[in-house]
Protein backbone atom coordinates (compact mmCIF):
# COMPACT_ATOMS: atom_id res chain seq x y z
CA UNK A 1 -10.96 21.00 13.59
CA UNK A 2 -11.26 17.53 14.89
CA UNK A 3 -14.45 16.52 16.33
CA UNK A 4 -13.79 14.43 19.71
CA UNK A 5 -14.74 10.80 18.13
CA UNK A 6 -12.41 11.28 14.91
CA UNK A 7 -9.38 11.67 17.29
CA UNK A 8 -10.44 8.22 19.11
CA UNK A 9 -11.19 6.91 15.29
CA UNK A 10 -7.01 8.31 14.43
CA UNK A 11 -5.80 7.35 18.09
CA UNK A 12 -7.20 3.25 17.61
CA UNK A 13 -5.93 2.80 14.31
CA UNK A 14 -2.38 4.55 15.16
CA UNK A 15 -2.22 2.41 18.02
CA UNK A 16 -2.73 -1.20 16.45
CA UNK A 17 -0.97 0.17 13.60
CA UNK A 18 2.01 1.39 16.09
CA UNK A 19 1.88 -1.96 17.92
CA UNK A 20 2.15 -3.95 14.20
CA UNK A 21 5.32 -1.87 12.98
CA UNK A 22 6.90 -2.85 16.45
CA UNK A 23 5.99 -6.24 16.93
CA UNK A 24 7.21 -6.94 12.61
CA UNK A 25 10.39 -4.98 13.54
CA UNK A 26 11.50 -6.75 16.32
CA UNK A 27 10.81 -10.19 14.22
CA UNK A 28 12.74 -8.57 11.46
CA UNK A 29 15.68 -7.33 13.53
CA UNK A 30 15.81 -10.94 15.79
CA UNK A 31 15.75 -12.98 12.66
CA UNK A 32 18.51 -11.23 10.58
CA UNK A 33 20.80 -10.54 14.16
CA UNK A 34 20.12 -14.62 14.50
CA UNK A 35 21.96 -15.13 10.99
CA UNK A 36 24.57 -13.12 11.46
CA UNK A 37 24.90 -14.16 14.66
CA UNK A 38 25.23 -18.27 13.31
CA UNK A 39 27.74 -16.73 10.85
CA UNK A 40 29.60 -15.74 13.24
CA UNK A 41 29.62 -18.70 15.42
CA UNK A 42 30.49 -20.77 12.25
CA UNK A 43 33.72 -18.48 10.73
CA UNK A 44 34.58 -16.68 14.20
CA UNK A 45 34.94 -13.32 12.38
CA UNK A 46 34.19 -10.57 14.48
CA UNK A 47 34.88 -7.99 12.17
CA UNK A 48 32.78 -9.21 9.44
CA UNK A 49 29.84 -9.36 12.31
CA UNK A 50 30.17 -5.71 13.43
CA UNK A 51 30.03 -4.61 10.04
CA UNK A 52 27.17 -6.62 9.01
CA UNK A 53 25.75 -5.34 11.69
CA UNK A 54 25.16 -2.24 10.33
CA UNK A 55 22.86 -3.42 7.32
CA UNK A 56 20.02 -4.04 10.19
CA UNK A 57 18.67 -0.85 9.88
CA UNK A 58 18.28 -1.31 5.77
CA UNK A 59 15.99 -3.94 6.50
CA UNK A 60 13.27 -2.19 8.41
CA UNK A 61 11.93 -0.14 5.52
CA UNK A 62 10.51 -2.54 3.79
CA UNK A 63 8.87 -4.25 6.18
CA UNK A 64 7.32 -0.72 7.63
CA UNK A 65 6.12 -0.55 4.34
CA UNK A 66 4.50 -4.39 3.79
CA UNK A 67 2.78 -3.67 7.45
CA UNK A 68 1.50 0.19 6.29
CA UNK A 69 -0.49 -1.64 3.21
CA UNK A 70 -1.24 -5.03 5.11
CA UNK A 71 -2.64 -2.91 7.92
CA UNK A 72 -4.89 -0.65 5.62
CA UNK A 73 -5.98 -4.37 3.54
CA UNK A 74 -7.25 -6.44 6.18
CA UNK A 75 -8.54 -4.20 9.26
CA UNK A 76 -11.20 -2.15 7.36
CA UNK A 77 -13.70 -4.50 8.99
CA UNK A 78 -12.08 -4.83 12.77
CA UNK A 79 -12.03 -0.62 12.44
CA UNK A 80 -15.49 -0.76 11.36
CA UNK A 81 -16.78 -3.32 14.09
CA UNK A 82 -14.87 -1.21 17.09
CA UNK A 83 -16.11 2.50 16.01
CA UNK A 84 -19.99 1.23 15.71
CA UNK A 85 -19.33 -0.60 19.18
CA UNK A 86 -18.37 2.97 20.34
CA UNK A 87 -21.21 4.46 19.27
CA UNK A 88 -19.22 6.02 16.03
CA UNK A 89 -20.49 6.63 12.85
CA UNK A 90 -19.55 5.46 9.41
CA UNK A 91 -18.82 8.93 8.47
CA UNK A 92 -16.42 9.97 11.51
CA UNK A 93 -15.09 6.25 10.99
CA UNK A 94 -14.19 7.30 7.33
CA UNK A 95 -12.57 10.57 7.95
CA UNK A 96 -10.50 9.07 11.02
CA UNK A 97 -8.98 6.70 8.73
CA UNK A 98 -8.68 8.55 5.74
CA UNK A 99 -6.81 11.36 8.18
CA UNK A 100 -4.87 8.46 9.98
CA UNK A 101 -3.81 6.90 6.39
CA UNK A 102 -2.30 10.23 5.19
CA UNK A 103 -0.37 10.44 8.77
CA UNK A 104 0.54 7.45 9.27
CA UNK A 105 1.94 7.39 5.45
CA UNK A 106 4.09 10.30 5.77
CA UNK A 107 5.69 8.96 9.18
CA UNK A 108 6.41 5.87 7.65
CA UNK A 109 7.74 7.51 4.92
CA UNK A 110 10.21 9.95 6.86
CA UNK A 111 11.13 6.82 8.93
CA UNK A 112 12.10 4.77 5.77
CA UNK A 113 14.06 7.67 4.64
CA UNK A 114 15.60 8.44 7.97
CA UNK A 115 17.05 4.64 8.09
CA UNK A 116 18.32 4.78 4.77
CA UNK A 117 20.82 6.94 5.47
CA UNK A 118 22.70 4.06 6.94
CA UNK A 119 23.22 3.03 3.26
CA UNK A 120 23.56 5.75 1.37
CA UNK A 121 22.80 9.57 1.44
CA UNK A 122 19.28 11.16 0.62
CA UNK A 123 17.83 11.17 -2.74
CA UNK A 124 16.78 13.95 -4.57
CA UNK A 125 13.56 15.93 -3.16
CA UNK A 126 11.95 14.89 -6.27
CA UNK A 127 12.84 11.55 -6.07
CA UNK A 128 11.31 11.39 -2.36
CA UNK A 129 8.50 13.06 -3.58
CA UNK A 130 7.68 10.16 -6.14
CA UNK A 131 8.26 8.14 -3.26
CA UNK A 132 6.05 9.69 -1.39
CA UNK A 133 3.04 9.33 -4.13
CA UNK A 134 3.37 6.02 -4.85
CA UNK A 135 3.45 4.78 -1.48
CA UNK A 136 0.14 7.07 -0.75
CA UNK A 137 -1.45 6.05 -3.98
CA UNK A 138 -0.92 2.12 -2.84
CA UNK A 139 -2.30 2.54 0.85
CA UNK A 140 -5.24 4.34 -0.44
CA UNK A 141 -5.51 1.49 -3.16
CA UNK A 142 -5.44 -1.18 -0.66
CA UNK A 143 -7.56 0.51 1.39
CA UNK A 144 -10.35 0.80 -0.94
CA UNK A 145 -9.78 -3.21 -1.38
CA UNK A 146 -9.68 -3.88 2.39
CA UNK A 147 -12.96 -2.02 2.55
CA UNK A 148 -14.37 -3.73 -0.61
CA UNK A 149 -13.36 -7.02 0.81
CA UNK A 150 -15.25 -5.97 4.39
CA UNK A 151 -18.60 -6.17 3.10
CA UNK A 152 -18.21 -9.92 2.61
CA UNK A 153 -17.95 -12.80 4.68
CA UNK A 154 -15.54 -15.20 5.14
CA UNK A 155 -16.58 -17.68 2.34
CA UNK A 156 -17.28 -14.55 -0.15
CA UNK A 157 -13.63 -13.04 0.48
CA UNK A 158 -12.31 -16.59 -0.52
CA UNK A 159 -14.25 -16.54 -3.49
CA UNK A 160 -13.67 -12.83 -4.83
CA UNK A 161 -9.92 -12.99 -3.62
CA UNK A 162 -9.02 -16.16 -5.54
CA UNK A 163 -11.84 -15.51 -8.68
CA UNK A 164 -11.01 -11.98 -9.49
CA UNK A 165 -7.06 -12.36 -9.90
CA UNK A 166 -7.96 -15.50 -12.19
CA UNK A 167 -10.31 -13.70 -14.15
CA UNK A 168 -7.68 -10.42 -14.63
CA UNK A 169 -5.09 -12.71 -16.39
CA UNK A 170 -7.89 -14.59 -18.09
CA UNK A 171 -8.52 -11.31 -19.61
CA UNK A 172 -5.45 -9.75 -19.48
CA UNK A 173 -3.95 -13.24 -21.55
CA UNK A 174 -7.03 -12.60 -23.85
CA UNK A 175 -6.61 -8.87 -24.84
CA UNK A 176 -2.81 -9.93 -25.72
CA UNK A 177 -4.11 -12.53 -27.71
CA UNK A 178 -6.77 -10.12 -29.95
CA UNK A 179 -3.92 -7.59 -30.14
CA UNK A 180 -1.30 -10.25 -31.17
CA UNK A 181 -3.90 -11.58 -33.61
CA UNK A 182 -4.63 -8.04 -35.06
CA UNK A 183 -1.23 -7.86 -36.54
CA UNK A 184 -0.85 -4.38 -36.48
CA UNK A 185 2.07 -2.35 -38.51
CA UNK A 186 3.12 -0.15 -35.71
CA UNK A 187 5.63 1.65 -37.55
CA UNK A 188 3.17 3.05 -40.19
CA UNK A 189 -0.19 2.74 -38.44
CA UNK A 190 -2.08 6.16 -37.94
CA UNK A 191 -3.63 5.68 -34.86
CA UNK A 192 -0.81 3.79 -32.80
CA UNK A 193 2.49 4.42 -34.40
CA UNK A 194 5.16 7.03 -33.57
CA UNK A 195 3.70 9.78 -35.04
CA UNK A 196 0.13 9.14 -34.21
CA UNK A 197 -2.09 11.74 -31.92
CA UNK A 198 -2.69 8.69 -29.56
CA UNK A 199 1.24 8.34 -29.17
CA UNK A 200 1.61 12.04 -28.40
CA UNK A 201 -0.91 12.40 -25.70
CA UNK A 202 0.33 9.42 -24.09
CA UNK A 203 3.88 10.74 -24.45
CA UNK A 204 2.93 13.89 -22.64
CA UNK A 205 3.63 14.03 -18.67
CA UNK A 206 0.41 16.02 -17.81
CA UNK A 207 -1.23 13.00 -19.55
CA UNK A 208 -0.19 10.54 -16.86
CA UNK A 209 -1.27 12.90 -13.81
CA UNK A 210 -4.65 13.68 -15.18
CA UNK A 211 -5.18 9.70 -15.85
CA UNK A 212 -3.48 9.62 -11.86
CA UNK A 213 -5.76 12.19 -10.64
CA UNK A 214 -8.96 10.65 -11.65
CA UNK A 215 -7.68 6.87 -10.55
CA UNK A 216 -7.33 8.17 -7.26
CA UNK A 217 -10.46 9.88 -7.09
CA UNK A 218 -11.72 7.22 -7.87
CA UNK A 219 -10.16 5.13 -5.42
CA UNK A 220 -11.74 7.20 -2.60
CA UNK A 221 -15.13 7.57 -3.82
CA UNK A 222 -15.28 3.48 -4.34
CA UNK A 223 -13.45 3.14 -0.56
CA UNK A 224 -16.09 5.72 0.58
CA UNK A 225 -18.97 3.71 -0.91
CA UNK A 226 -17.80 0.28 0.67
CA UNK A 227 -17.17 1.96 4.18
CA UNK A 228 -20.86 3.29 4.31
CA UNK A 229 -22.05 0.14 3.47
CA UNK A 230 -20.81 -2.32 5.75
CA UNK A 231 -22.69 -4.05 8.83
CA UNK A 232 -21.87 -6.27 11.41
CA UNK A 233 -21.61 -9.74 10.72
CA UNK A 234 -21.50 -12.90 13.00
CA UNK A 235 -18.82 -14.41 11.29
């Protein structure tokens, strides 16, 4: 059951959330009625503009989508600033969230679906399902970054947002480079080639959930551990 200052916690963040999706949608829908609208000023085709009419709603999705993780990336701080203003703690703050992420995810993913049936029919219930779980698993990720990036101030989240990406490919360039340099003979090699243990577990589909399942955990302990730690700032 939901304690009184969760639902206020669920109510804020679906209501700047709600006010995001409809302010990016009306943008989205002006700009691309505004092209075909010149279009049809320039070639005079009125057919052509009624039917390109109907590809507005295709566009929506993914911009419901970009403001569902933008929203969850850069308003950990703003939720966290209004709840302890309230009077709300970081623990009814975290659960409100966390509840209002999971809702808010599955309307945005009905809505996506619901509009792409001016394209083309419904995929499979599988298919959805993936959908589903991968657009979950990227809020939550995002979320745990927008509350990483909320214990900092301004000059820190300039620092950590440009260094860490720069450091990742650093590394990421540097662990091609030893692996490159290794010159391993995949084909024969007993502990990476095609017949290897390593190749069978990773070839296995439970494999790739359990490595899932613990990400995500994870994900919510670290986004748990940043939300209890925050504090008001004066920047």
């Amino acid at each position: 059951m939901l304690s009184h200052e969760q639902r206020l916690v669920i109510t804020n963040v679906f209501h700047r959330l709600g006010w995001a999706l409809a302010v990016a949608a009306v943008w989205a829908v002006g700009v691309v009625f505004l092209g075909y609208l010149v279009e049809l000023l320039i070639d005079h085709r009125i057919d052509s503009f009624l039917v390109s009419l109907q590809g507005i709603p295709g566009v929506l999705p993914p911009v419901f989508t970009m403001i569902l993780l933008g929203y969850f990336l850069i308003t950990a701080y703003d939720d966290f600033k209004w709840t302890i203003q309230n009077g709300i703690s970081r623990k009814t703050l975290w659960w409100g969230r966390l509840i209002a992420l999971v809702l808010a995810t599955i309307g945005v993913w009905v809505v996506n679906n619901l509009l792409s049936l001016f394209e083309h029919p419904l995929a499979s219930w599988q298919a959805m399902g993936m959908q589903l779980l991968v657009l979950l698993s990227s809020v939550l990720i995002l979320q745990m970054i927008g509350n990483g990036f909320g214990l900092l101030n301004r000059t820190w989240k300039w620092i950590v947002g440009i260094g860490l990406p720069i450091l990742f490919i650093l590394f990421l360039v540097a662990f091609v480079r030893v692996m490159m340099s290794l010159n391993i003979d995949y084909q024969h090699n007993e502990w990476i080639g095609p017949s290897s243990a390593l190749w069978t577990i990773l070839g296995s589909s439970s494999t790739w959930w359990i490595i899932w399942g613990v990400t995500m955990v994870i994900v919510v302990l670290l986004s748990k551990f940043f939300n209890d730690r925050m504090q008001l700032r004066r920047d």
